[in-house]
C-alpha atoms as a PDB file:
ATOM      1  CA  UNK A   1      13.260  -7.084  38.667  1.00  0.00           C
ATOM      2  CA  UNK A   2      13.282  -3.756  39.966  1.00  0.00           C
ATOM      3  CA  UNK A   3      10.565  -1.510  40.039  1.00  0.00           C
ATOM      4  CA  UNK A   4       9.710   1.944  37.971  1.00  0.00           C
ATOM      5  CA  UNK A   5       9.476   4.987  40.088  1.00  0.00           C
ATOM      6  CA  UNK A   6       5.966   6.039  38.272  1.00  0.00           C
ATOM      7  CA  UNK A   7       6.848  10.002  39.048  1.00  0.00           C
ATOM      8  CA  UNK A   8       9.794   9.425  36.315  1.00  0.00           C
ATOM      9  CA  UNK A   9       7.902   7.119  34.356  1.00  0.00           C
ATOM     10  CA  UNK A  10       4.966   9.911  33.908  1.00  0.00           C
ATOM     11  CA  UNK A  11       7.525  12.993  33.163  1.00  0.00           C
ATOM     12  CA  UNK A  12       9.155  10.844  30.481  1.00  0.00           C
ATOM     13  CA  UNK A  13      12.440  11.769  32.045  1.00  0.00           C
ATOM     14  CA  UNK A  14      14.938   9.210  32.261  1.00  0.00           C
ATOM     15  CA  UNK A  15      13.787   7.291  29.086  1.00  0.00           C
ATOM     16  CA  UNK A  16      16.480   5.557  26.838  1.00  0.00           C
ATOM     17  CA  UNK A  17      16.442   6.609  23.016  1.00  0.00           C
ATOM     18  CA  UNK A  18      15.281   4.365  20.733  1.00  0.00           C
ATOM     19  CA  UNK A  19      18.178   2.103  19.163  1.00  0.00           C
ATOM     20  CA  UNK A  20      18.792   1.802  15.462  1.00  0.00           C
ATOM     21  CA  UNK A  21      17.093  -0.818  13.708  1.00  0.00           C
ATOM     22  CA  UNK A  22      19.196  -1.003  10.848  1.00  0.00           C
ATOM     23  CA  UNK A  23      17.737  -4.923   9.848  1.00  0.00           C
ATOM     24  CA  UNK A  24      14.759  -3.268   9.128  1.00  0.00           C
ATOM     25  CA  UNK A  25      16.060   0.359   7.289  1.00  0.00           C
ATOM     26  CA  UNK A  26      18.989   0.364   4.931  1.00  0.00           C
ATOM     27  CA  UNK A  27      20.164   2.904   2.605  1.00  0.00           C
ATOM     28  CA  UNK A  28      16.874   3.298   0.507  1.00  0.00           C
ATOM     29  CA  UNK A  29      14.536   3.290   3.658  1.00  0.00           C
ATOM     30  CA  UNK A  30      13.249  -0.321   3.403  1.00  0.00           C
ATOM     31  CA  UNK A  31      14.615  -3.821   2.916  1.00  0.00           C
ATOM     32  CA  UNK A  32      16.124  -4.336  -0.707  1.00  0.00           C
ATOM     33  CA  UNK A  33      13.917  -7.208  -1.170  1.00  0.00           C
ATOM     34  CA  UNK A  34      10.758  -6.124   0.716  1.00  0.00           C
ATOM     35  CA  UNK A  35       8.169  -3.480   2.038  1.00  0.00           C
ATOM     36  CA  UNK A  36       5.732  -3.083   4.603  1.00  0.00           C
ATOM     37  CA  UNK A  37       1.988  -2.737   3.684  1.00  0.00           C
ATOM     38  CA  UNK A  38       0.847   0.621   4.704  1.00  0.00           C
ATOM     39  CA  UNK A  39      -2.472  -0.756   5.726  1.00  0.00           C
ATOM     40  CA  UNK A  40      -2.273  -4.083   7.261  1.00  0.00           C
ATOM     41  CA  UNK A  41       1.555  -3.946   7.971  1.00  0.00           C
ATOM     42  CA  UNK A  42       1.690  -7.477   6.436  1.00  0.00           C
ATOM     43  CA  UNK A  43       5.579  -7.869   4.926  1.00  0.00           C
ATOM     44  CA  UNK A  44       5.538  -8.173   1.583  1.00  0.00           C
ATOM     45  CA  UNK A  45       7.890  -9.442  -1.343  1.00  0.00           C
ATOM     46  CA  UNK A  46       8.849  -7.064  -3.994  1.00  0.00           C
ATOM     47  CA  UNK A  47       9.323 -10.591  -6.332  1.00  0.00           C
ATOM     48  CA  UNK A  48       5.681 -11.220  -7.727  1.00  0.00           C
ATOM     49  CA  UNK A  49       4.615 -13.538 -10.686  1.00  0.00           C
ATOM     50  CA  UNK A  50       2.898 -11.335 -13.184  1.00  0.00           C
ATOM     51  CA  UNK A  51       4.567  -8.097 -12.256  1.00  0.00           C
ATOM     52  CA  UNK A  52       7.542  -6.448 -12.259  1.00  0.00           C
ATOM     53  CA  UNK A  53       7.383  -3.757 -10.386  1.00  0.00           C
ATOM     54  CA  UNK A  54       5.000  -4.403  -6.959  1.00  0.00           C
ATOM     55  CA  UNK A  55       3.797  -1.879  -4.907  1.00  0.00           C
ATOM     56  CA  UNK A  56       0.644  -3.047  -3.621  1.00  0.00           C
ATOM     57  CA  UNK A  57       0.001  -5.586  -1.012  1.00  0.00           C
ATOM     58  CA  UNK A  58      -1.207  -8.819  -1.987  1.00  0.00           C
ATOM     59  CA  UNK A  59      -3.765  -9.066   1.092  1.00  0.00           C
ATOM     60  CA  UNK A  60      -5.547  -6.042   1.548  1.00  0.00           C
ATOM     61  CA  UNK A  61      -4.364  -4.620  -2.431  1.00  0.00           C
ATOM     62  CA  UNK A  62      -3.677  -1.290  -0.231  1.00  0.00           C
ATOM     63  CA  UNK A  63      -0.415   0.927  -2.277  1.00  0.00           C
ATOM     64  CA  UNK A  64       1.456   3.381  -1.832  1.00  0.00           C
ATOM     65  CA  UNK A  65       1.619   6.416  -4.218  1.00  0.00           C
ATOM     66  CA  UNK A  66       5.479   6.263  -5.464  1.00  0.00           C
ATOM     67  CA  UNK A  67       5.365   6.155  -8.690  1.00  0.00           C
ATOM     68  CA  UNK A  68       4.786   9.298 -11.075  1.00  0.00           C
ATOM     69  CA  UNK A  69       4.285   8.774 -14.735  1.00  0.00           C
ATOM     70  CA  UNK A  70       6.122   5.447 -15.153  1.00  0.00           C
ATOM     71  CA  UNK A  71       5.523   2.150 -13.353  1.00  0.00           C
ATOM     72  CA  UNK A  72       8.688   1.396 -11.418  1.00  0.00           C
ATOM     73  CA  UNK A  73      10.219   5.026 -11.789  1.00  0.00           C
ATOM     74  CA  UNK A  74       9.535   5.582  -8.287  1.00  0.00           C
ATOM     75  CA  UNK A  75       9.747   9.481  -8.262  1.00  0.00           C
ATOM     76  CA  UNK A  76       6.414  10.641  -6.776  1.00  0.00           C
ATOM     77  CA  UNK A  77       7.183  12.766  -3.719  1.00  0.00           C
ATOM     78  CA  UNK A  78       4.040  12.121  -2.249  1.00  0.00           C
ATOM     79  CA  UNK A  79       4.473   8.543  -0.630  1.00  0.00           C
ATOM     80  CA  UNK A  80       0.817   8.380   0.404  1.00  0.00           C
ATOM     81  CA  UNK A  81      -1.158   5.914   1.287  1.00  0.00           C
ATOM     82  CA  UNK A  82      -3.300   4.707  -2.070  1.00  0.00           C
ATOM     83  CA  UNK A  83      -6.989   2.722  -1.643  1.00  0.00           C
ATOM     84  CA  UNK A  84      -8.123  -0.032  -4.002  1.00  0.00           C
ATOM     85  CA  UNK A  85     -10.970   1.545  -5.616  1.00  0.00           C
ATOM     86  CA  UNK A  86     -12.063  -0.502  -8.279  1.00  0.00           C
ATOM     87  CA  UNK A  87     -11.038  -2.966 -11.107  1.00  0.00           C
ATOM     88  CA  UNK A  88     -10.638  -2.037 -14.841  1.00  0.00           C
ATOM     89  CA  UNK A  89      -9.045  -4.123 -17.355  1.00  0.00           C
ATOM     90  CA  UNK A  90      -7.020  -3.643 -20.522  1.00  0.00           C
ATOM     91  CA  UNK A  91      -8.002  -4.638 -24.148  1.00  0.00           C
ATOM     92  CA  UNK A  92      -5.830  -7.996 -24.106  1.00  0.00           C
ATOM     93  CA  UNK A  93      -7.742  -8.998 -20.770  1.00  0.00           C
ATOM     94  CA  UNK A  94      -5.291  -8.058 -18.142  1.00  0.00           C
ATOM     95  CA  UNK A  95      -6.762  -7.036 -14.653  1.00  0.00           C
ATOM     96  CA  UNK A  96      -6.117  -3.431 -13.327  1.00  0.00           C
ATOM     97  CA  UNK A  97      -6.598  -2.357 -10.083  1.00  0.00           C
ATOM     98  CA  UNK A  98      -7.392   1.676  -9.629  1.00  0.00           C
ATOM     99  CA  UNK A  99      -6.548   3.263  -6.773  1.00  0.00           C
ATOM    100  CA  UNK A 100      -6.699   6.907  -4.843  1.00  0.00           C
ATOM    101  CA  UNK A 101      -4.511   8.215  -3.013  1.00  0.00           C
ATOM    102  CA  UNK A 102      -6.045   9.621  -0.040  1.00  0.00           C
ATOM    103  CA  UNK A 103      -3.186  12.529   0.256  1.00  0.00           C
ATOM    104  CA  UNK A 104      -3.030  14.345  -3.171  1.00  0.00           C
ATOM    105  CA  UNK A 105      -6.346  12.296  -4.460  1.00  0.00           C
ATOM    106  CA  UNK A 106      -4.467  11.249  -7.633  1.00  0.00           C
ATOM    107  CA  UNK A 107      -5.953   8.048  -9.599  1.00  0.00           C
ATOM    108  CA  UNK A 108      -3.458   4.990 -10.466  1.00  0.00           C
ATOM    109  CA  UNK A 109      -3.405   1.776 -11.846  1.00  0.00           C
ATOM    110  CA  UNK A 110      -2.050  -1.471 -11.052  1.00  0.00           C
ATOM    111  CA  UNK A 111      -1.209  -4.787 -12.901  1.00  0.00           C
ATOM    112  CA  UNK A 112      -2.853  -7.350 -10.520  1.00  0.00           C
ATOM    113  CA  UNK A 113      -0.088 -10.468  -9.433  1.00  0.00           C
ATOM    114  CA  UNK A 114      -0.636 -13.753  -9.618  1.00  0.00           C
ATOM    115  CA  UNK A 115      -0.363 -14.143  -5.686  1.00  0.00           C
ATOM    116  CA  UNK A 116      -3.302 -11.160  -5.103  1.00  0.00           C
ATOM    117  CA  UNK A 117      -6.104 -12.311  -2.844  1.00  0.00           C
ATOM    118  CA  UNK A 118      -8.677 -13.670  -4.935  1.00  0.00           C
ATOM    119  CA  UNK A 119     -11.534 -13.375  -2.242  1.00  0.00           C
ATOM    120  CA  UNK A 120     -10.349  -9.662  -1.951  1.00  0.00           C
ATOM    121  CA  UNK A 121      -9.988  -9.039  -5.962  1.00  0.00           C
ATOM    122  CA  UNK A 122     -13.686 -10.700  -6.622  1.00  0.00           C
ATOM    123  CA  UNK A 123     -15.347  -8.498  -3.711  1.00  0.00           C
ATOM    124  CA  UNK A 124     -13.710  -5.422  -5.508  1.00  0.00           C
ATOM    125  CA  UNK A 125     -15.335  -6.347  -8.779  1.00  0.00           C
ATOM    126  CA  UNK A 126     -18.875  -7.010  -7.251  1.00  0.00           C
ATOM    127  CA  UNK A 127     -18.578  -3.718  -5.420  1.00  0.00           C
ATOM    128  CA  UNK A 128     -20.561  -1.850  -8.362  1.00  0.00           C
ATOM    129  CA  UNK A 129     -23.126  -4.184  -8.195  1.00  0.00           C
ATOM    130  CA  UNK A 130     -23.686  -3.941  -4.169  1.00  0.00           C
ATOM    131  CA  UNK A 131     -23.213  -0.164  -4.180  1.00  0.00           C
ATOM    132  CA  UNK A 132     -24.039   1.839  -7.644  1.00  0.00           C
ATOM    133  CA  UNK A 133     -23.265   5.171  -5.884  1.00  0.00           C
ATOM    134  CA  UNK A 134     -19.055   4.152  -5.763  1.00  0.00           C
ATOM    135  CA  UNK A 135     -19.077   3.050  -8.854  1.00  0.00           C
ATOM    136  CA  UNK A 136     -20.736   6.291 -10.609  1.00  0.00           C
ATOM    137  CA  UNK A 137     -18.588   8.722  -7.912  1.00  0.00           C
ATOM    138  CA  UNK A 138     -15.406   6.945  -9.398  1.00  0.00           C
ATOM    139  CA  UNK A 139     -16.449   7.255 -12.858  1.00  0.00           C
ATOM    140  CA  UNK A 140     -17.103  10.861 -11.893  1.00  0.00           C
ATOM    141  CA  UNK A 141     -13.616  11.232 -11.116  1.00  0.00           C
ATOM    142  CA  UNK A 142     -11.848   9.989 -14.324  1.00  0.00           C
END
């Protein structure tokens, strides 16, 4: 194997571009059936049971802010990176996670799926109960 002159290796000159990696990007930026978690890079499934429109990852519950008014229309222009912050649910008993985006600081919610961490969904609903300042700063902020 030969061996790197470490002058060129330290100016960066000589260093081949980057090849397309068109497995992982096609025409709309991600794979048709999948996404990549923002916050634990885990791949994940857009195909859910419970949901029809994913866009948080089932591990870590970490979104991304893409959608504007309604869920699935996918025309926010921010793209940033949204936190779980809490869960809410609806009337009929349906579990919401709210989250925040950290770029625009926007609040969302999520339909949870039925393949969601269940350690990481019950931690998120004791979190009021461990720390009472979250929970009133969040209330604060509806």
């Amino acid at each position: 194997m030969p061996r790197r002159n470490p002058s060129r290796a330290r100016a960066g000159a000589g260093r081949r571009p980057q090849r397309h990696k068109d497995v992982l990007h096609g025409a709309g930026g991600h794979r048709a059936d999948a996404f990549r978690c923002v916050h634990c890079r885990l791949e994940v499934s857009l195909t859910a049971p419970g949901t029809v429109h994913r866009n948080h990852c089932p591990h870590c519950l970490t979104s991304r802010h893409v959608d504007r008014r309604v869920p699935g229309d996918r025309a926010s222009d921010c793209r940033g990176r949204m936190e779980p912050l809490a869960l809410s649910t609806r009337p009929d008993g349906e579990w919401m996670i709210v989250h925040r985006c950290l770029s625009c600081g926007e609040l969302g919610v999520n339909r949870i799926a039925g393949d969601d961490n269940a350690l990481a969904l019950v931690r998120m609903a004791l979190r009021p109960l461990r720390d009472t300042t979250r929970a009133g700063r969040t209330l604060m902020a509806l």
